[in-house]
PDB file of N, CA and C in Angstrom:
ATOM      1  N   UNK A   1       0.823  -1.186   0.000  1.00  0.00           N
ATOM      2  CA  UNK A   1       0.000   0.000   0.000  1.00  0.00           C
ATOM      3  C   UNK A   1       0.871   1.254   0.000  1.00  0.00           C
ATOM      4  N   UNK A   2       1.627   1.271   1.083  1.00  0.00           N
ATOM      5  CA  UNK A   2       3.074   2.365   1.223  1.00  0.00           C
ATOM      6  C   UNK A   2       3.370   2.558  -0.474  1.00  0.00           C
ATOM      7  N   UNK A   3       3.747   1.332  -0.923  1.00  0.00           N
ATOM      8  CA  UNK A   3       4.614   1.583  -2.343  1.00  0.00           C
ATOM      9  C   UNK A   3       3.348   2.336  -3.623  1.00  0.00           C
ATOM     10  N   UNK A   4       2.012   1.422  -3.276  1.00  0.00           N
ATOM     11  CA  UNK A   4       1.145   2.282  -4.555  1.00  0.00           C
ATOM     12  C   UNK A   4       1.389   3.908  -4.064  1.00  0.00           C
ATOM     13  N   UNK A   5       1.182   4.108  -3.100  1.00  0.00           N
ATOM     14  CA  UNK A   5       0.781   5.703  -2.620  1.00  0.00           C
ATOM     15  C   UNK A   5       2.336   6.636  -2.986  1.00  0.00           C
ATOM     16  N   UNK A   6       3.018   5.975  -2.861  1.00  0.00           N
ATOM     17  CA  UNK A   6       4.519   6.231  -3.318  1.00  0.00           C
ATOM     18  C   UNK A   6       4.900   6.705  -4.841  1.00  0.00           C
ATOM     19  N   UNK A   7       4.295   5.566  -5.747  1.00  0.00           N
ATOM     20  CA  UNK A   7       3.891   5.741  -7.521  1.00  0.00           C
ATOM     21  C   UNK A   7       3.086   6.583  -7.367  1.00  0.00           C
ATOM     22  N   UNK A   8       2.062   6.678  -6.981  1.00  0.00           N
ATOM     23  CA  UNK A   8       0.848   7.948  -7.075  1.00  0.00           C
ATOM     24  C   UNK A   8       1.293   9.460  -6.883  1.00  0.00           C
ATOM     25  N   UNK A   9       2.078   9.357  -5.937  1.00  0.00           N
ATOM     26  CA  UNK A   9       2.948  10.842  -5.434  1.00  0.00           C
ATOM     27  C   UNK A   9       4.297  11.052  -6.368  1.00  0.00           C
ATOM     28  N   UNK A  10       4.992   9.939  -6.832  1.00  0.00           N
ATOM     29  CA  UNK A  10       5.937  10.198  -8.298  1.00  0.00           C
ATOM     30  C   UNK A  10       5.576  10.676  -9.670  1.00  0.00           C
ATOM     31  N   UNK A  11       4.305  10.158  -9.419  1.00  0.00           N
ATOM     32  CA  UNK A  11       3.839  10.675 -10.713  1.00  0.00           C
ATOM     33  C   UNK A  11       3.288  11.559 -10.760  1.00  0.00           C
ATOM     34  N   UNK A  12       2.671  12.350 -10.124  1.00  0.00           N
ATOM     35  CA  UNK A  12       2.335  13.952 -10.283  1.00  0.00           C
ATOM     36  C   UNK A  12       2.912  14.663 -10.095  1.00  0.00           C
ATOM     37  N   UNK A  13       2.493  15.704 -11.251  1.00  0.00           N
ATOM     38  CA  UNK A  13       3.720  16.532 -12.162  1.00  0.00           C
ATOM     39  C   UNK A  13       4.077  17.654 -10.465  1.00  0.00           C
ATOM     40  N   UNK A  14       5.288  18.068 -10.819  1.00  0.00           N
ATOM     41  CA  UNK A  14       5.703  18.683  -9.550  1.00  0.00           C
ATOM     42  C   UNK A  14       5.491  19.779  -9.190  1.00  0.00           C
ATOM     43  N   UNK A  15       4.389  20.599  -9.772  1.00  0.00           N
ATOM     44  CA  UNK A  15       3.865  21.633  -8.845  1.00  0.00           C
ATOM     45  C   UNK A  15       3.078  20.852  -7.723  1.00  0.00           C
ATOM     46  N   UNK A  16       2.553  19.818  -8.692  1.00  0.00           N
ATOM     47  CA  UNK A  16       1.584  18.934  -7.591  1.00  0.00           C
ATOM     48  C   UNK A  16       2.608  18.653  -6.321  1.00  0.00           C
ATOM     49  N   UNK A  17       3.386  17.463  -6.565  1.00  0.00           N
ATOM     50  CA  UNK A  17       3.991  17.356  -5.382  1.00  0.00           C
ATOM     51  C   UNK A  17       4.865  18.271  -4.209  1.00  0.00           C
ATOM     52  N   UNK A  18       5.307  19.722  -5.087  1.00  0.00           N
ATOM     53  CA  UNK A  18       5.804  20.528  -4.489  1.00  0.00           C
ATOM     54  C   UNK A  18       4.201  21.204  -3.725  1.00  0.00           C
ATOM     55  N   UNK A  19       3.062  20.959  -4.040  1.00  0.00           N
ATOM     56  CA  UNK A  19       2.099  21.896  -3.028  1.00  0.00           C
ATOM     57  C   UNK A  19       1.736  20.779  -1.916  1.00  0.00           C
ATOM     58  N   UNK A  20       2.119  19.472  -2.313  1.00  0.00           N
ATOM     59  CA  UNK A  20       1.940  18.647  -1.061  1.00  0.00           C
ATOM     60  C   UNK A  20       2.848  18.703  -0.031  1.00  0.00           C
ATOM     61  N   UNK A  21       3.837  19.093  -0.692  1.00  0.00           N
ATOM     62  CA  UNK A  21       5.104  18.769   0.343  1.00  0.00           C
ATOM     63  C   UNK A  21       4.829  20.133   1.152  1.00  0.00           C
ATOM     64  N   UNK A  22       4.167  21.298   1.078  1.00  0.00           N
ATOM     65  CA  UNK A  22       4.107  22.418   1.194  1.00  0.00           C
ATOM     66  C   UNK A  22       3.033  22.151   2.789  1.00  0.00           C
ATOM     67  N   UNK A  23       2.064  21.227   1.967  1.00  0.00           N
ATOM     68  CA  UNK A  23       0.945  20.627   3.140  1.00  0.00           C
ATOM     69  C   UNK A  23       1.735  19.700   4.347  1.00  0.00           C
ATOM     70  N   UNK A  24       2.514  19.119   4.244  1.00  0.00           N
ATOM     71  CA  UNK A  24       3.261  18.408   5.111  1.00  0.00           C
ATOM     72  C   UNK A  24       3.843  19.179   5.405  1.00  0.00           C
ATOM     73  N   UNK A  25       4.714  20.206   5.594  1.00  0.00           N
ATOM     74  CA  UNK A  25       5.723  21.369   6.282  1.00  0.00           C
ATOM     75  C   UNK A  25       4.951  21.827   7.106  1.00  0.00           C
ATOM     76  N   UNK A  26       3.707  22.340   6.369  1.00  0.00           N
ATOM     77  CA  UNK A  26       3.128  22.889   7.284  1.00  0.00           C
ATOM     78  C   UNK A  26       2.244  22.029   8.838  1.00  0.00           C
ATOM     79  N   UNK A  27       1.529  21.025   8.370  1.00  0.00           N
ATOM     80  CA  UNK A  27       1.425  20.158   9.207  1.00  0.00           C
ATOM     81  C   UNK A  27       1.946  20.049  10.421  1.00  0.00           C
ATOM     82  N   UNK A  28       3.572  19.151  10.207  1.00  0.00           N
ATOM     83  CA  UNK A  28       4.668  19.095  10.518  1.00  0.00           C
ATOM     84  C   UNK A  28       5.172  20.277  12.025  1.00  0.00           C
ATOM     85  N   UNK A  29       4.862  21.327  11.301  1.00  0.00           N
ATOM     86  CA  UNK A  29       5.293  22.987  11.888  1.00  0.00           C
ATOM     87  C   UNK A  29       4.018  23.004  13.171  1.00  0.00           C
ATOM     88  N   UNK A  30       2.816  22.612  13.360  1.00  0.00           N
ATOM     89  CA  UNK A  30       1.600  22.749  14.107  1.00  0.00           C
ATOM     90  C   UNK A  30       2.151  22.256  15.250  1.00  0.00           C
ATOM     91  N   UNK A  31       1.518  23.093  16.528  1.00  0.00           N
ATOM     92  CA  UNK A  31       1.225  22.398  17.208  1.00  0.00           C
ATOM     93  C   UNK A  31       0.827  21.241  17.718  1.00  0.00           C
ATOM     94  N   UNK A  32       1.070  20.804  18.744  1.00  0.00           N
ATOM     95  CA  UNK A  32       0.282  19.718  18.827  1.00  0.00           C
ATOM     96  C   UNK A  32      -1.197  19.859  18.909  1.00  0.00           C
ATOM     97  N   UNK A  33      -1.468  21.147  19.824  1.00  0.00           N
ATOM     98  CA  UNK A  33      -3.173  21.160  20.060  1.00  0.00           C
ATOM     99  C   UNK A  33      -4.201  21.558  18.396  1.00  0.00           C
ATOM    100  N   UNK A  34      -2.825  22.432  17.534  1.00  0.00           N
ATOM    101  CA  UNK A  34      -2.519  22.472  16.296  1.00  0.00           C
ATOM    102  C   UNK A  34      -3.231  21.192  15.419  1.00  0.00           C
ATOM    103  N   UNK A  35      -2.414  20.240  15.691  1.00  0.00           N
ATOM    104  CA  UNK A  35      -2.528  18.841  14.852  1.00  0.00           C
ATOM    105  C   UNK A  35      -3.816  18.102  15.266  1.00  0.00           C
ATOM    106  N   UNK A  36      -3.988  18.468  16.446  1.00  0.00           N
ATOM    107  CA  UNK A  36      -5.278  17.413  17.151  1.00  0.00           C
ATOM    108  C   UNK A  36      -6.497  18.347  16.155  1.00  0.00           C
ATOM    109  N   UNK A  37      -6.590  19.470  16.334  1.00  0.00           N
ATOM    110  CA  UNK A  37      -7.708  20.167  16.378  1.00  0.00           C
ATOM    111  C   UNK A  37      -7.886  19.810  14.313  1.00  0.00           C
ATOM    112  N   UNK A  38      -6.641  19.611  13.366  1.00  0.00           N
ATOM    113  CA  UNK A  38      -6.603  19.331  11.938  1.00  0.00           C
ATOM    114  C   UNK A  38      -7.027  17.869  11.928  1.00  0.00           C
ATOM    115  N   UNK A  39      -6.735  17.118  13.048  1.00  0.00           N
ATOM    116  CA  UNK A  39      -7.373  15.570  12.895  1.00  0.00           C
ATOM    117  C   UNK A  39      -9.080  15.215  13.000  1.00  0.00           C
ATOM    118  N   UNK A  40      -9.369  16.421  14.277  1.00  0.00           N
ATOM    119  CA  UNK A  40     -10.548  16.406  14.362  1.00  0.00           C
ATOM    120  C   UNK A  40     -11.618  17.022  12.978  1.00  0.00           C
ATOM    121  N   UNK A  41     -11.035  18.044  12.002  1.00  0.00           N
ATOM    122  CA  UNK A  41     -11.540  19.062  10.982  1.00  0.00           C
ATOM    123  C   UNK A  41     -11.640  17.378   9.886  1.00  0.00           C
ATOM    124  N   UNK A  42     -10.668  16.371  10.052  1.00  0.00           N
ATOM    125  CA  UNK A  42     -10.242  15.547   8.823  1.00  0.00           C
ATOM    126  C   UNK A  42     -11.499  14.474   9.364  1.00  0.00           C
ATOM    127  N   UNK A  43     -11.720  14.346  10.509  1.00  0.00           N
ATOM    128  CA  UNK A  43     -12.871  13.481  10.763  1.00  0.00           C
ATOM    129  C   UNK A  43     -14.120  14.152  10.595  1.00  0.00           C
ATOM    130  N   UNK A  44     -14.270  15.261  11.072  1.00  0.00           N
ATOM    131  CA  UNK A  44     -15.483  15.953  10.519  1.00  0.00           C
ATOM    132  C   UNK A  44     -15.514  15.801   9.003  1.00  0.00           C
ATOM    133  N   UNK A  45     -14.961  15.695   8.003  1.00  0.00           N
ATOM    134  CA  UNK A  45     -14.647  15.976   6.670  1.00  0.00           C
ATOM    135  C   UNK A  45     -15.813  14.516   6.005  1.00  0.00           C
ATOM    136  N   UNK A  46     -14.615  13.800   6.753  1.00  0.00           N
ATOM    137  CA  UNK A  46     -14.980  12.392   6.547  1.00  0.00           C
ATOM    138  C   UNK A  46     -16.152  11.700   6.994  1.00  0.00           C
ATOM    139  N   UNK A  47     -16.988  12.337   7.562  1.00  0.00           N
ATOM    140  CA  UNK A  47     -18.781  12.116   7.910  1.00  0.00           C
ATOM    141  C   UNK A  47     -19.619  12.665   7.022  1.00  0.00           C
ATOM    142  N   UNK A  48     -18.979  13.481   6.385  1.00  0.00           N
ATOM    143  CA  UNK A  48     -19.910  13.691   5.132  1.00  0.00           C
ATOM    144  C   UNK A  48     -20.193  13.139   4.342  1.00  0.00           C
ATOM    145  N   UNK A  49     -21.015  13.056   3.149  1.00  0.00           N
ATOM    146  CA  UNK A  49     -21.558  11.597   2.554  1.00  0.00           C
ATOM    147  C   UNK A  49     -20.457  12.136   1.540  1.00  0.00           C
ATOM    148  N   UNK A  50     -19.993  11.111   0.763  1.00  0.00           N
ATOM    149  CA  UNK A  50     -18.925  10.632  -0.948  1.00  0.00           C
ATOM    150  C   UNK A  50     -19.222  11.870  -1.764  1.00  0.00           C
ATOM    151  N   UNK A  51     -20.497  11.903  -2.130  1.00  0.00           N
ATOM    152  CA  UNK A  51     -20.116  13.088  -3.030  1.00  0.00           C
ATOM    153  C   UNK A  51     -20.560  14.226  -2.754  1.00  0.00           C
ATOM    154  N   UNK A  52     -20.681  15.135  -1.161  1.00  0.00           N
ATOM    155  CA  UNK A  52     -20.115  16.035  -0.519  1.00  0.00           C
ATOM    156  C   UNK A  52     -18.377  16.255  -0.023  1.00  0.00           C
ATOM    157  N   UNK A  53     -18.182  15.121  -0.195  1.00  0.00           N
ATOM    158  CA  UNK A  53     -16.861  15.132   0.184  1.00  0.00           C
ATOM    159  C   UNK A  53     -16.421  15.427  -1.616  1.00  0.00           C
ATOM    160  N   UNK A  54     -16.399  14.702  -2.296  1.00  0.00           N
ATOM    161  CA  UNK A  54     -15.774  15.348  -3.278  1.00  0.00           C
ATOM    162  C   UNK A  54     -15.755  16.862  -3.575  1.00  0.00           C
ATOM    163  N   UNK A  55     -17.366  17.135  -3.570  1.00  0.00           N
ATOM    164  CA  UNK A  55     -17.205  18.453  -4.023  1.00  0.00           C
ATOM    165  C   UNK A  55     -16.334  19.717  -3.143  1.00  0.00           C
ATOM    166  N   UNK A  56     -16.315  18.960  -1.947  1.00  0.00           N
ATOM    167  CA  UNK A  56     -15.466  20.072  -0.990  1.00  0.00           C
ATOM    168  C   UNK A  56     -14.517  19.660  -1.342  1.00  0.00           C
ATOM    169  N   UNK A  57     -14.080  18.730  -1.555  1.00  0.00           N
ATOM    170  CA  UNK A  57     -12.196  18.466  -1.625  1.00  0.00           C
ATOM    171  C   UNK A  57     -11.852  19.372  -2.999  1.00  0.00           C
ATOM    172  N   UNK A  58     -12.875  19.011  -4.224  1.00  0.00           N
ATOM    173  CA  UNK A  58     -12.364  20.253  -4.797  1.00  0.00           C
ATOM    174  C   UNK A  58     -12.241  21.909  -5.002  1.00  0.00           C
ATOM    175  N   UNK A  59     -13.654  21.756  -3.944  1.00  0.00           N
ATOM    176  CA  UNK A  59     -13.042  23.568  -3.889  1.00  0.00           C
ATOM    177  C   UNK A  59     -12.375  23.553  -2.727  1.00  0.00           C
ATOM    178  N   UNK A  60     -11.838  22.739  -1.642  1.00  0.00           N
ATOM    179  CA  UNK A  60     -10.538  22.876  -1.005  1.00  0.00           C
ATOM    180  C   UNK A  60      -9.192  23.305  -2.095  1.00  0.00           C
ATOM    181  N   UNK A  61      -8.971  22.353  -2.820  1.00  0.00           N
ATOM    182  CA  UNK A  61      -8.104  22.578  -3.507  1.00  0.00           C
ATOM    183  C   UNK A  61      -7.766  23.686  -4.500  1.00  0.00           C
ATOM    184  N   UNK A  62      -9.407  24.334  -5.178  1.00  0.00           N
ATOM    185  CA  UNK A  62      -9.385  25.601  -5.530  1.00  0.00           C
ATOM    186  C   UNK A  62      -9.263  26.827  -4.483  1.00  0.00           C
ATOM    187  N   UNK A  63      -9.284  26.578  -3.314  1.00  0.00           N
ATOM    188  CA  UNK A  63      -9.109  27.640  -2.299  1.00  0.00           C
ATOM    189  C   UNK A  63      -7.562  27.557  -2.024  1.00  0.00           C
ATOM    190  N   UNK A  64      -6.927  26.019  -2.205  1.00  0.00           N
ATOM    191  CA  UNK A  64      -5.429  26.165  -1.968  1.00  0.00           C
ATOM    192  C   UNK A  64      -4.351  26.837  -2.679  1.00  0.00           C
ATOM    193  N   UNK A  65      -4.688  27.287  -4.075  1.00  0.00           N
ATOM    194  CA  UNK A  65      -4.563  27.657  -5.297  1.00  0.00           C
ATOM    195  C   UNK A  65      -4.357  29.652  -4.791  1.00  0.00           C
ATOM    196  N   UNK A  66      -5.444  29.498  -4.087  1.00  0.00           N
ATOM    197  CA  UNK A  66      -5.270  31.202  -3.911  1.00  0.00           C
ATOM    198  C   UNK A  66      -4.385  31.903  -2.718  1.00  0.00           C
ATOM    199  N   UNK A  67      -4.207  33.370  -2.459  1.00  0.00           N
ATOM    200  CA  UNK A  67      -3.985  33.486  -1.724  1.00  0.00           C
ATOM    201  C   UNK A  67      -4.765  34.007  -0.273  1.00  0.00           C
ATOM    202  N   UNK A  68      -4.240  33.819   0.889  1.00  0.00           N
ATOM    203  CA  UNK A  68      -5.284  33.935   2.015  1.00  0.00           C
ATOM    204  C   UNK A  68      -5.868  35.094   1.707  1.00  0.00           C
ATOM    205  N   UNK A  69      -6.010  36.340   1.185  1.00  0.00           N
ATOM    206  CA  UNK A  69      -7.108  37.522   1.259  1.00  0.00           C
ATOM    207  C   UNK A  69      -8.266  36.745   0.166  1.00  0.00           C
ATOM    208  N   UNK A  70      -7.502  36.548  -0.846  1.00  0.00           N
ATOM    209  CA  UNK A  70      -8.427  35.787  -2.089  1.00  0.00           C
ATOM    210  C   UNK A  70      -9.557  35.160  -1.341  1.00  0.00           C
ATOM    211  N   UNK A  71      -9.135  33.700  -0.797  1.00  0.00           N
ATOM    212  CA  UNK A  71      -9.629  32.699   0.127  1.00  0.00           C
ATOM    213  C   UNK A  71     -10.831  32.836   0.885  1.00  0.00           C
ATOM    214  N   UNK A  72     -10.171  34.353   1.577  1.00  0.00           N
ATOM    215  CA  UNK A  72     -11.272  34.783   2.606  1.00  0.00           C
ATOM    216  C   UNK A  72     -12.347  35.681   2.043  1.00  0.00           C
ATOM    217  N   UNK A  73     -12.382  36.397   0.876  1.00  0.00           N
ATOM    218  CA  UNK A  73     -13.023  37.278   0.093  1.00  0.00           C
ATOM    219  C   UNK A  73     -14.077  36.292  -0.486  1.00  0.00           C
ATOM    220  N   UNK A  74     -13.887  34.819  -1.022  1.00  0.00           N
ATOM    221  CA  UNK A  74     -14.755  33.958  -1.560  1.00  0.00           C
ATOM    222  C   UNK A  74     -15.304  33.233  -0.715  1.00  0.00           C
ATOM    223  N   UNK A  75     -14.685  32.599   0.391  1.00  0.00           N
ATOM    224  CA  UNK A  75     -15.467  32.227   1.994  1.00  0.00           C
ATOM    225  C   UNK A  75     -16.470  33.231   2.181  1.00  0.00           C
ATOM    226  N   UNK A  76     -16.581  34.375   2.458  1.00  0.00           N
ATOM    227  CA  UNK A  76     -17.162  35.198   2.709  1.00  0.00           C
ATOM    228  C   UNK A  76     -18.582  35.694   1.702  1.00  0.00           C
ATOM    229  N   UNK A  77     -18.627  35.343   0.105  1.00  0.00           N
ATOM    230  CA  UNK A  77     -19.259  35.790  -0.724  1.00  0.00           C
ATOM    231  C   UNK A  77     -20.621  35.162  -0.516  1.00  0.00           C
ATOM    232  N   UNK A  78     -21.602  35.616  -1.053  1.00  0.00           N
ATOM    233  CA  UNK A  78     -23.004  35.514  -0.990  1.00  0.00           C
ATOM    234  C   UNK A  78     -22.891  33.517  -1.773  1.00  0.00           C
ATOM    235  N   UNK A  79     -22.465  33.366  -2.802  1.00  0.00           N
ATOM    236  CA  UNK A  79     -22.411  32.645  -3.884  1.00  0.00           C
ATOM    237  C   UNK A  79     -21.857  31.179  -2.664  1.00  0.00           C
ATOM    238  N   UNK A  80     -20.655  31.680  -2.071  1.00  0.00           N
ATOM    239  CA  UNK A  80     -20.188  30.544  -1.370  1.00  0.00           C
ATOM    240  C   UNK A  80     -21.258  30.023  -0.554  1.00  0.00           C
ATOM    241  N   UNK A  81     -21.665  30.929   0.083  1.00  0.00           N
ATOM    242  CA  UNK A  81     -22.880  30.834   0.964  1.00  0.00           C
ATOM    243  C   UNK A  81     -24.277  29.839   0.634  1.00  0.00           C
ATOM    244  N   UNK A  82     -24.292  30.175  -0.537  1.00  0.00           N
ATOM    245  CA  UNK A  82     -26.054  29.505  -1.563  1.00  0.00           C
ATOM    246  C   UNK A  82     -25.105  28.162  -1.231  1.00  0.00           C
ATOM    247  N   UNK A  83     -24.250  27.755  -1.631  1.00  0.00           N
ATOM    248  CA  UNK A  83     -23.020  26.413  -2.181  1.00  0.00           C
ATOM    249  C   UNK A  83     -23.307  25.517  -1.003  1.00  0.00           C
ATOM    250  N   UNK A  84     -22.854  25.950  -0.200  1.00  0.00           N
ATOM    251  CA  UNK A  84     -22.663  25.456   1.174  1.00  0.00           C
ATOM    252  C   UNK A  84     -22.893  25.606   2.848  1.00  0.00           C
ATOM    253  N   UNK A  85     -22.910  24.316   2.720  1.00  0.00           N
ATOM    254  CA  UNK A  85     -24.273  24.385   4.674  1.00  0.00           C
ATOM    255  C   UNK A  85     -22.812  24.811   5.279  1.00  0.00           C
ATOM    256  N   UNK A  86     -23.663  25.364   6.405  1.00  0.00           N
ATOM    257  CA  UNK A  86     -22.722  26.020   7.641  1.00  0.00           C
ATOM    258  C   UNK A  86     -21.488  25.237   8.121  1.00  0.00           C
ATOM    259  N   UNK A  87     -22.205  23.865   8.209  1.00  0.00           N
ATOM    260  CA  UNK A  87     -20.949  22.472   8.762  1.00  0.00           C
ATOM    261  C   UNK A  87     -19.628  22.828   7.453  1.00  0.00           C
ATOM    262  N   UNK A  88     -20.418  22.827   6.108  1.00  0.00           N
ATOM    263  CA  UNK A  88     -19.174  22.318   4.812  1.00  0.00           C
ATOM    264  C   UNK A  88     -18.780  23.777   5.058  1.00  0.00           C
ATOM    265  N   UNK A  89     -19.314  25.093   4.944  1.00  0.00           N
ATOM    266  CA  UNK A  89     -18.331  26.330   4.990  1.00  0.00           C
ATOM    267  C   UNK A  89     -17.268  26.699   6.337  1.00  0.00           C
ATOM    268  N   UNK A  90     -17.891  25.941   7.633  1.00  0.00           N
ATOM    269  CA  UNK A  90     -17.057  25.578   8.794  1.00  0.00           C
ATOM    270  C   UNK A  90     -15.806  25.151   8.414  1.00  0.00           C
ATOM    271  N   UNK A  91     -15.894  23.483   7.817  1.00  0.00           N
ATOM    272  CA  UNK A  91     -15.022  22.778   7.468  1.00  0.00           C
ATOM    273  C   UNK A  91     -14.006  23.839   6.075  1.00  0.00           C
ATOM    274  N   UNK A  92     -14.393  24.295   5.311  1.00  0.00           N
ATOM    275  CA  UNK A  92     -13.623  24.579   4.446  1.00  0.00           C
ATOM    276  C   UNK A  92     -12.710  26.140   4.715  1.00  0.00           C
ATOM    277  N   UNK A  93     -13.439  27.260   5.447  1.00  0.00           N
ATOM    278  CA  UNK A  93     -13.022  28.076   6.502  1.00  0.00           C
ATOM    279  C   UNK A  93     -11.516  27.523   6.855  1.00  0.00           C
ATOM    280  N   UNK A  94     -11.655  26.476   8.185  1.00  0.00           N
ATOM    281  CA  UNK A  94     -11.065  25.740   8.621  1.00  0.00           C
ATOM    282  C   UNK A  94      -9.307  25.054   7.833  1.00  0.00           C
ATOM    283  N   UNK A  95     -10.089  24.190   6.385  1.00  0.00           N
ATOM    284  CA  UNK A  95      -8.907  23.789   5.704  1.00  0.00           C
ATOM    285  C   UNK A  95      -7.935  25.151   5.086  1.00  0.00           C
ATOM    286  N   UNK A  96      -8.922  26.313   4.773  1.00  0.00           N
ATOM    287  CA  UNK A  96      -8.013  27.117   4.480  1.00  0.00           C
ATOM    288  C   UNK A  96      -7.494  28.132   5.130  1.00  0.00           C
ATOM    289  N   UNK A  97      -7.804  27.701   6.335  1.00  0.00           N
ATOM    290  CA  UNK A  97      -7.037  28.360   7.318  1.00  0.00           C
ATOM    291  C   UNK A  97      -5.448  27.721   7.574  1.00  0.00           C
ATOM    292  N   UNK A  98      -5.074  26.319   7.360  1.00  0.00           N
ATOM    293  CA  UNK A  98      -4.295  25.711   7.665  1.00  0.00           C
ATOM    294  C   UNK A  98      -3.436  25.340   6.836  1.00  0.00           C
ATOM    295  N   UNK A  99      -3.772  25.723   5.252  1.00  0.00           N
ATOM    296  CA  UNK A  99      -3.172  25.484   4.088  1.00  0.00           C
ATOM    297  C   UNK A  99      -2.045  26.628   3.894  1.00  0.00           C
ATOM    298  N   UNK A 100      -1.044  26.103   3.557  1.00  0.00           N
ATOM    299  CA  UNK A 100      -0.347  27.359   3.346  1.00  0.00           C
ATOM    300  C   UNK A 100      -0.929  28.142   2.262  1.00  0.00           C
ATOM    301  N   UNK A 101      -0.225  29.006   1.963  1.00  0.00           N
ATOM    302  CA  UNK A 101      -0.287  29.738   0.477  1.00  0.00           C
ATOM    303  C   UNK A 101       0.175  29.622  -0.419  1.00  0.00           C
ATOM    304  N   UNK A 102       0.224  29.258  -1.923  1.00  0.00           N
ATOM    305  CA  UNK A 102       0.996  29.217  -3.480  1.00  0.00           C
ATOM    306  C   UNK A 102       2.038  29.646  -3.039  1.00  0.00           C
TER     307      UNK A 102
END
């Protein structure tokens, strides 16, 4: 399992892996009450049904893309709002609070 996840992370092209490695530094850098409180956001994540979770993982990833004023300007918009229940704009708030920046 180690080794598929290993090929999976070689093979994306390296902005990709350079914004993961970016997610692990930062991680890494947290606190501990830090890390507990990102384990608890990753279990909340993960109670959501399959394809709520997708759709947040990808506008996680379009929020990782920006920078924090960006981030918080579209968190904040009427549009995000219609998108998403209080729990998923909690949760995504949250991830991009902890994401570094591009």
């Amino acid at each position: 399992r180690l080794e598929a996840r290993l090929k999976a992370y070689e093979s994306l092209p390296q902005e990709e892996r350079d914004r993961l490695r970016r997610q692990f530094d930062t991680f890494r850098a947290l606190t501990p009450e830090q890390k507990e409180n990102a384990r608890r956001l990753f279990r909340r994540f993960m109670q959501l049904p399959p394809g709520r979770r997708q759709v947040l993982r990808r506008e996680a990833n379009r929020l990782s893309r920006l920078p924090w004023p960006q981030r918080q300007a579209l968190i904040a918009s009427p549009d995000f709002e219609h998108r998403y229940s209080p729990e998923e704009r909690q949760i995504l708030h949250a991830l991009a609070a902890i994401t570094p920046n591009p």
